[in-house]
Protein backbone atom coordinates (compact mmCIF):
# COMPACT_ATOMS: atom_id res chain seq x y z
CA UNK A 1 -38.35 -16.48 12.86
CA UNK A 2 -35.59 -17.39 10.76
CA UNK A 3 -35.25 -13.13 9.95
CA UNK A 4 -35.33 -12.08 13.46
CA UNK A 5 -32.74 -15.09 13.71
CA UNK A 6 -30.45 -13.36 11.14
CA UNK A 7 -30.59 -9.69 12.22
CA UNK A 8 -29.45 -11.07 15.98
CA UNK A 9 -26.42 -12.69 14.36
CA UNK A 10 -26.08 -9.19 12.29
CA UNK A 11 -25.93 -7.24 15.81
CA UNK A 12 -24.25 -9.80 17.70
CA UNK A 13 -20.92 -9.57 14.74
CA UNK A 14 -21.01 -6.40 14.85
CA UNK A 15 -20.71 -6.08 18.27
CA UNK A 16 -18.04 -8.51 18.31
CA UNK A 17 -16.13 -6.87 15.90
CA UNK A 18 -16.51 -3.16 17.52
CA UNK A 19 -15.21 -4.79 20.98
CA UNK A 20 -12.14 -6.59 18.86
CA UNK A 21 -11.06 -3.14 17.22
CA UNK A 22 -11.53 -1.40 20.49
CA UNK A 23 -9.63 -3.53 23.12
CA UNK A 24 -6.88 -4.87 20.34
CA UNK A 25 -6.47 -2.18 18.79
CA UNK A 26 -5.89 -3.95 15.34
CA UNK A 27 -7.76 -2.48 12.87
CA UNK A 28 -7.78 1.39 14.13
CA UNK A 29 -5.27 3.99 15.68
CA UNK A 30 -7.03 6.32 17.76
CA UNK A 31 -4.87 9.42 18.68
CA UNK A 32 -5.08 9.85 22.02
CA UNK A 33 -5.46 12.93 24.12
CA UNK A 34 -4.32 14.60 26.61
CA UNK A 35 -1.00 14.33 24.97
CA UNK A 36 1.72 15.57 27.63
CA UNK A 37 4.85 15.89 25.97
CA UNK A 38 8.62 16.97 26.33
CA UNK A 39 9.79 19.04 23.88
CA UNK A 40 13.28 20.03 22.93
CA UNK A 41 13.85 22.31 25.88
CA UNK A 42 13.03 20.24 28.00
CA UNK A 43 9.54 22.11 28.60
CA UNK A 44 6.81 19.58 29.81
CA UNK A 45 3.56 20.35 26.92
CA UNK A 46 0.17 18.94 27.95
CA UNK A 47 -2.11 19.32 24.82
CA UNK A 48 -5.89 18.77 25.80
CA UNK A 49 -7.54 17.98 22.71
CA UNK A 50 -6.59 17.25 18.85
CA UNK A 51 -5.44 21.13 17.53
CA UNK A 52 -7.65 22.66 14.91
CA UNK A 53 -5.67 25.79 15.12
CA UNK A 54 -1.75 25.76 14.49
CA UNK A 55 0.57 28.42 14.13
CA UNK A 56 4.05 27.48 12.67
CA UNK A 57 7.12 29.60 14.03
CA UNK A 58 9.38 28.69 11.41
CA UNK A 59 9.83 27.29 7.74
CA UNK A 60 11.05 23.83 8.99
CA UNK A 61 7.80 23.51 11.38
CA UNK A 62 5.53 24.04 8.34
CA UNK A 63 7.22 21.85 6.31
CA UNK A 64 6.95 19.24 8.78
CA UNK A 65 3.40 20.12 9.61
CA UNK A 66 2.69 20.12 5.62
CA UNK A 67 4.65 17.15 5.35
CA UNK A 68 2.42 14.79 8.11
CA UNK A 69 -0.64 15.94 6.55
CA UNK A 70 -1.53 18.97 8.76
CA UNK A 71 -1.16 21.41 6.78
CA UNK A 72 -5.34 22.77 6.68
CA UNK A 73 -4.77 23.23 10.62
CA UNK A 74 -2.52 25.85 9.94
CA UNK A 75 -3.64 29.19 9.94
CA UNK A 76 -0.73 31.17 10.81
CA UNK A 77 2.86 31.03 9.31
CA UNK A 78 6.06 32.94 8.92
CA UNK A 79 7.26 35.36 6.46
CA UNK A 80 9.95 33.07 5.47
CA UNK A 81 7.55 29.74 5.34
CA UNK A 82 7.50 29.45 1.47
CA UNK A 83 6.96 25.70 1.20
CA UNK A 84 4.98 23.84 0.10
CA UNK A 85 3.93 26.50 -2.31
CA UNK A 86 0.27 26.49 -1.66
CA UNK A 87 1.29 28.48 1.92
CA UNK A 88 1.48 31.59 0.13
CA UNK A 89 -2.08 31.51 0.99
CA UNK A 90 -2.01 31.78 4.74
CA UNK A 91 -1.17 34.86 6.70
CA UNK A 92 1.81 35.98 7.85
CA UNK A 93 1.98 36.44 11.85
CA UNK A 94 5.63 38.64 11.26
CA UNK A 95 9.43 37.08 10.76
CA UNK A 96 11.54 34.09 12.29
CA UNK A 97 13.36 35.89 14.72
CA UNK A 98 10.52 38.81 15.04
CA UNK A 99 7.26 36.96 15.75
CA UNK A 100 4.07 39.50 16.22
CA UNK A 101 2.77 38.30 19.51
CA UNK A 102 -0.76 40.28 18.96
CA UNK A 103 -1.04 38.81 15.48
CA UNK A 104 -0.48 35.51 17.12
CA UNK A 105 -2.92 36.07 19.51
CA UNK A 106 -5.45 37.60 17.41
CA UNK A 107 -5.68 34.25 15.39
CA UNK A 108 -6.72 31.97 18.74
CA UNK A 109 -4.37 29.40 18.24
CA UNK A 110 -4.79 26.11 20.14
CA UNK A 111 -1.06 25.38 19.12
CA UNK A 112 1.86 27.07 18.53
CA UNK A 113 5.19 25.41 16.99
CA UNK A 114 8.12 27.37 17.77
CA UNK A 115 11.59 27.18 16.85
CA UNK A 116 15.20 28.04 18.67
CA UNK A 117 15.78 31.03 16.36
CA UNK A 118 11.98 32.52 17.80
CA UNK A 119 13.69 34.20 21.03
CA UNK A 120 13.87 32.69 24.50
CA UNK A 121 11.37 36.08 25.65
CA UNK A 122 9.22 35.75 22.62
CA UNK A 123 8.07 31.93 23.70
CA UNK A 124 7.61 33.07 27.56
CA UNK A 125 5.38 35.90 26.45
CA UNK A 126 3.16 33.26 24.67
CA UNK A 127 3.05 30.76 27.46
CA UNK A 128 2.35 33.89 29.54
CA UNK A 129 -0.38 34.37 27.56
CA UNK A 130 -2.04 30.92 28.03
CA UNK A 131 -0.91 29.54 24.70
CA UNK A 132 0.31 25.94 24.30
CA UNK A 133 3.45 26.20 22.84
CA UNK A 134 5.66 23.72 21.96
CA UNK A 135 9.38 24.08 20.66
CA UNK A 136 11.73 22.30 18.44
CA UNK A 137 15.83 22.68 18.22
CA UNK A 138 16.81 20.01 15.75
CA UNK A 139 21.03 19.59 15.21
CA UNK A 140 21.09 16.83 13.39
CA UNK A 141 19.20 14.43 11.07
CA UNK A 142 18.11 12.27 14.43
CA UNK A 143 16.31 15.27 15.54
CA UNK A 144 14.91 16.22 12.93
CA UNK A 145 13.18 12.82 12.52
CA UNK A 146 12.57 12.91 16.32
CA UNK A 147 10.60 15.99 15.74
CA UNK A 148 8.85 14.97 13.52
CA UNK A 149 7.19 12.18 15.57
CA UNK A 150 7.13 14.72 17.83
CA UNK A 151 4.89 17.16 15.85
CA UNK A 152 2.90 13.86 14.96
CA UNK A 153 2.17 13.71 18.42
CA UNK A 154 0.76 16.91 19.46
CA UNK A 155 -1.76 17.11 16.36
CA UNK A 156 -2.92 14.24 16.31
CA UNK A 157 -1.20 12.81 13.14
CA UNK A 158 0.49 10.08 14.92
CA UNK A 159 0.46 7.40 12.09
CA UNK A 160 1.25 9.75 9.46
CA UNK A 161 4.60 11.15 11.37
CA UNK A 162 5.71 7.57 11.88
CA UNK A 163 5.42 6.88 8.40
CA UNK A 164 7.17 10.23 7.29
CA UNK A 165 10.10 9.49 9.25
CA UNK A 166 10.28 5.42 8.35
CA UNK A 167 10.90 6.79 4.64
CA UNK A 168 12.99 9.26 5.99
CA UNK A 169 14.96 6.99 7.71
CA UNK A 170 14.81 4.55 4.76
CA UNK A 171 16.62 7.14 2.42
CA UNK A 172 19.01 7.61 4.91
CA UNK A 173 20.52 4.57 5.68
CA UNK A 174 20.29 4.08 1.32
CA UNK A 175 22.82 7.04 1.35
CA UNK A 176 24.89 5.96 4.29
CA UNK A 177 25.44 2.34 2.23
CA UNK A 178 27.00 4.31 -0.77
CA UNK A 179 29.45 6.61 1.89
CA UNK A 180 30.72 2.95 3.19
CA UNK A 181 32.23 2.52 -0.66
CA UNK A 182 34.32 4.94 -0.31
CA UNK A 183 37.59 4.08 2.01
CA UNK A 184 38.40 6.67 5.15
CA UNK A 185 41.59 7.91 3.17
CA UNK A 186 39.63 8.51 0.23
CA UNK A 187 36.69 10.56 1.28
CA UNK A 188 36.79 13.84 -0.84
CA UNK A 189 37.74 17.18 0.60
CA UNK A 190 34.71 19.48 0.64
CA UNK A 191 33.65 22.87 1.07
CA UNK A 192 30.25 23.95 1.44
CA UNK A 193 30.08 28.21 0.57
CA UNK A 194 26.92 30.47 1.13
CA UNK A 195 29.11 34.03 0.60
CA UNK A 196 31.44 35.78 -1.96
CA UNK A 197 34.09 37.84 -1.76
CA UNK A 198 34.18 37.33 2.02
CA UNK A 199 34.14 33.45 2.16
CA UNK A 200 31.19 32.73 4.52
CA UNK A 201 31.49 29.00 5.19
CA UNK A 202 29.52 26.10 6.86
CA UNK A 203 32.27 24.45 10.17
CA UNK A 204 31.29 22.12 12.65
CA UNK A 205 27.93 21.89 14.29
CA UNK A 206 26.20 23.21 10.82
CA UNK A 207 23.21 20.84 9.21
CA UNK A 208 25.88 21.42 6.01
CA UNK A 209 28.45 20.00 7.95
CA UNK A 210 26.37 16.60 9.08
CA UNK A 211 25.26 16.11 5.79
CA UNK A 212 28.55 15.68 3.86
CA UNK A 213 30.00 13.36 6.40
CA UNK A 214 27.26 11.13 6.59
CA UNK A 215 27.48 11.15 2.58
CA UNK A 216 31.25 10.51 2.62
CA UNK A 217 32.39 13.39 2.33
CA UNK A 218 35.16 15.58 4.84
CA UNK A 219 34.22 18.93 5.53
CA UNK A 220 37.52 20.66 5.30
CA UNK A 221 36.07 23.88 7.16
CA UNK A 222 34.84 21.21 9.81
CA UNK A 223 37.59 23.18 12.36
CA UNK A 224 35.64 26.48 12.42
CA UNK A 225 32.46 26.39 14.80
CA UNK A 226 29.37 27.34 13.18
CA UNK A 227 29.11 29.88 10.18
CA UNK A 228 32.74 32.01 9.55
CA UNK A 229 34.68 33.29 7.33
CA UNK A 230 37.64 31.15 5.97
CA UNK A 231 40.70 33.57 4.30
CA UNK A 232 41.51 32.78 0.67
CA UNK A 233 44.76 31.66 2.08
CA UNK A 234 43.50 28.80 3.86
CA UNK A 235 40.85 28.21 1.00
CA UNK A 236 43.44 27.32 -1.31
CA UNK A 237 45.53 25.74 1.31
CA UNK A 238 43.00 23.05 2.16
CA UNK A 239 42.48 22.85 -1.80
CA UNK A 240 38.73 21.18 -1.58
CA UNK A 241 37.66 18.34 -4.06
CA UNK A 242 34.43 19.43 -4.34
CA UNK A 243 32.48 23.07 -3.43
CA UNK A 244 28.94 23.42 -2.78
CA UNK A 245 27.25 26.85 -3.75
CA UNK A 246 24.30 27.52 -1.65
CA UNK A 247 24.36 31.14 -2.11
CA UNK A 248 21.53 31.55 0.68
CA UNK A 249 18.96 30.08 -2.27
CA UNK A 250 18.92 32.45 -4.84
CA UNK A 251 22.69 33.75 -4.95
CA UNK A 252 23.79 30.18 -5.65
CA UNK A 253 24.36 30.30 -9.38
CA UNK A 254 25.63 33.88 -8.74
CA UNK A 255 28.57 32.63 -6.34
CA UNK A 256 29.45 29.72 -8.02
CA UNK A 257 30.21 32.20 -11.18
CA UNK A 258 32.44 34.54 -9.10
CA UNK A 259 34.12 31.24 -7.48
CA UNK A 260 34.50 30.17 -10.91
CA UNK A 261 36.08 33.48 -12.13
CA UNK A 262 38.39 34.24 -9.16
CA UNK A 263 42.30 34.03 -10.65
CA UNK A 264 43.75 33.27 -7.32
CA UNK A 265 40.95 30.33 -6.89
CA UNK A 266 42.39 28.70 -10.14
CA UNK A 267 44.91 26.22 -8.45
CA UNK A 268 42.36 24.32 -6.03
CA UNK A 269 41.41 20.64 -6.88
CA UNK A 270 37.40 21.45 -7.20
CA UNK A 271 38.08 24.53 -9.92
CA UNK A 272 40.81 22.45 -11.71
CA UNK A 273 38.03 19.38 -12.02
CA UNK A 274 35.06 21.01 -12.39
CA UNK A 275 33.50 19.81 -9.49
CA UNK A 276 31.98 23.43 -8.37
CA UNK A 277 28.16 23.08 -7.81
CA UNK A 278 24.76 24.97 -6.74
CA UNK A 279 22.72 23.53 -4.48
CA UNK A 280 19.67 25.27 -2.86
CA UNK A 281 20.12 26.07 0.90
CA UNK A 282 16.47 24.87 2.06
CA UNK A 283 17.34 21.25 1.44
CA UNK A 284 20.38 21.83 3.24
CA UNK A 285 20.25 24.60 5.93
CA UNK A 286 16.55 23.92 7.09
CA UNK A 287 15.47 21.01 9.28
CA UNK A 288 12.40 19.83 8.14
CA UNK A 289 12.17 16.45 5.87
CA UNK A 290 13.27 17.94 2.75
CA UNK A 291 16.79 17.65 4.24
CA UNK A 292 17.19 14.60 3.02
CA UNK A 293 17.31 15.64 -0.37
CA UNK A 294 19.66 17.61 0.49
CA UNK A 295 21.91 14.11 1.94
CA UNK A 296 20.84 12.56 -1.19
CA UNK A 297 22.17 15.72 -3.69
CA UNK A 298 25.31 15.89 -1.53
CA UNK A 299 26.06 11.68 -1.94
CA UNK A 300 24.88 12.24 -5.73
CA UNK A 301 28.14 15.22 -6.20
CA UNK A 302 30.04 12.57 -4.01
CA UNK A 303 29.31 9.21 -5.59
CA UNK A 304 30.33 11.15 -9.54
CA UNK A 305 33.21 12.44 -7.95
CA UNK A 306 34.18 8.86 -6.55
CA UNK A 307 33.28 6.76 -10.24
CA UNK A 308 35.47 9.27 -11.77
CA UNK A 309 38.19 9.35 -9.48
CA UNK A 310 37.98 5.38 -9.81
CA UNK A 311 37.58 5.29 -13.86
CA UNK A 312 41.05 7.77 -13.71
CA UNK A 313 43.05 5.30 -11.88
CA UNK A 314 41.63 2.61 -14.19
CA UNK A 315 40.22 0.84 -11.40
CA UNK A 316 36.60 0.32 -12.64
């Protein structure tokens, strides 16, 4: 009697516990589908069930994907995806701006991730197609942790994404605490360079061009739109503090040398100081979560630059 007694109180707790996790929700966090989303073009995205089958249009949606812990759903990437490094191992469904549709097709996706730079006719063809697609356009560092949750979302790695961006958004607002040291009048002048002899630069609207204000830093290209070319004449003219050679990735120690080497160059602040650096254009130029390294290199070249500049006036 007193057994029977014991395995009733067994069932009965165990009951009571299921029916606490499932109507309070404390103790699990079940993803829930349909998901029906709005992604950045304003294109409503119903997803049905959790994908098993993603396929990443660009090296900032596989990072992110990677990054949330969905990166074995993944089974078709870009020829430019090249992080994290253990991608090398998934096929290639064609470039960035050329996706193969019939390679895409051919691997049954029950997601796609797209990207801006994919092609407005490219993403059509796939919804044509019957394939859920759903497509990013970050501009900023918001978006990109808005995406993120966003990507958490549609495959199911809710809690994951959430935490992602909470670190994300951690680091941040670290940086942002060290750019409030430095006074508006002080902020250095800064130039952020991807091309030699021509002098491609980053101007306004660029990730390059976020990321060194919110470090405390003043773009002096930041009256160009986009990516153009600045003449030598007004390189020297707006004499920069501090350059940044991203080189595209692997030019970077390449350009810096040439900067470095140019005798008309000589005269501006950032030659005359040393304060000419590399710095790899992933981190910087691609919105996925590894851009805040990039915030946190650029505030690292900023906050040296600012000691110094301090220690000089004898004001440590």
């Amino acid at each position: 009697m007193f057994a029977l007694s014991k395995s009733k109180l067994k069932i009965l707790f165990c009951w009571g516990l299921l029916n606490l996790i499932v109507f309070s929700g404390i103790s699990v966090k079940a993803e829930e589908f349909p998901e029906r989303l709005v992604d950045d073009f304003g294109e409503v995205v119903r997803i049905d069930k959790k994908p098993e089958r993603i396929i990443s249009l660009s090296p900032a949606n596989t990072e992110i994907l990677f990054a949330i812990g969905a990166g074995d759903k993944v089974v078709g990437i870009t020829s430019y995806c090249n992080y994290p490094p253990c991608v090398e191992k998934i096929d290639r469904i064609g470039g960035f701006t050329t996706p193969n549709i019939e390679a895409i097709v051919a691997k049954e996706p029950d997601l796609v991730i797209a990207s801006y730079g994919n092609g407005e006719e490219n993403i059509k063809k796939l919804r044509e197609l019957g394939i859920t697609v759903l497509s990013l356009r970050a501009r900023s560092l918001e978006d990109v942790l808005k995406d993120i949750l966003l990507v958490g979302k549609a495959t199911g790695y809710t809690s994951q994404a959430e935490e992602l961006a909470g670190n994300l958004k951690i680091r941040i607002e670290a940086v942002k605490k060290k750019a409030e040291r430095i006074p508006d009048d002080k902020k250095p002048r800064i130039l952020y360079l991807v091309w030699y002899p021509e002098l491609w630069v980053a101007g306004k609207g660029t990730f390059a061009d976020g990321l060194i204000k919110i470090a405390g830093g003043k773009n002096v290209a930041s009256d160009l739109d986009g990516w153009k070319i600045m003449s030598k004449e007004a390189f020297i003219r707006k004499d920069p503090q501090i350059i940044l050679c991203s080189g595209m990735g692997k030019n970077s120690f390449f350009l810096k040398e040439k900067i470095c080497r140019d005798p008309d160059l000589k005269i501006v602040s950032a030659l005359k100081d040393n304060q000419v650096f590399t710095i790899y254009s992933d981190i910087v130029e691609r919105p996925g979560p590894r851009v805040v390294d990039g915030l946190e290199k650029i505030s690292f070249y900023i906050q040296n630059w600012w000691q110094n500049r301090k220690g000089k006036n004898g004001k440590n």
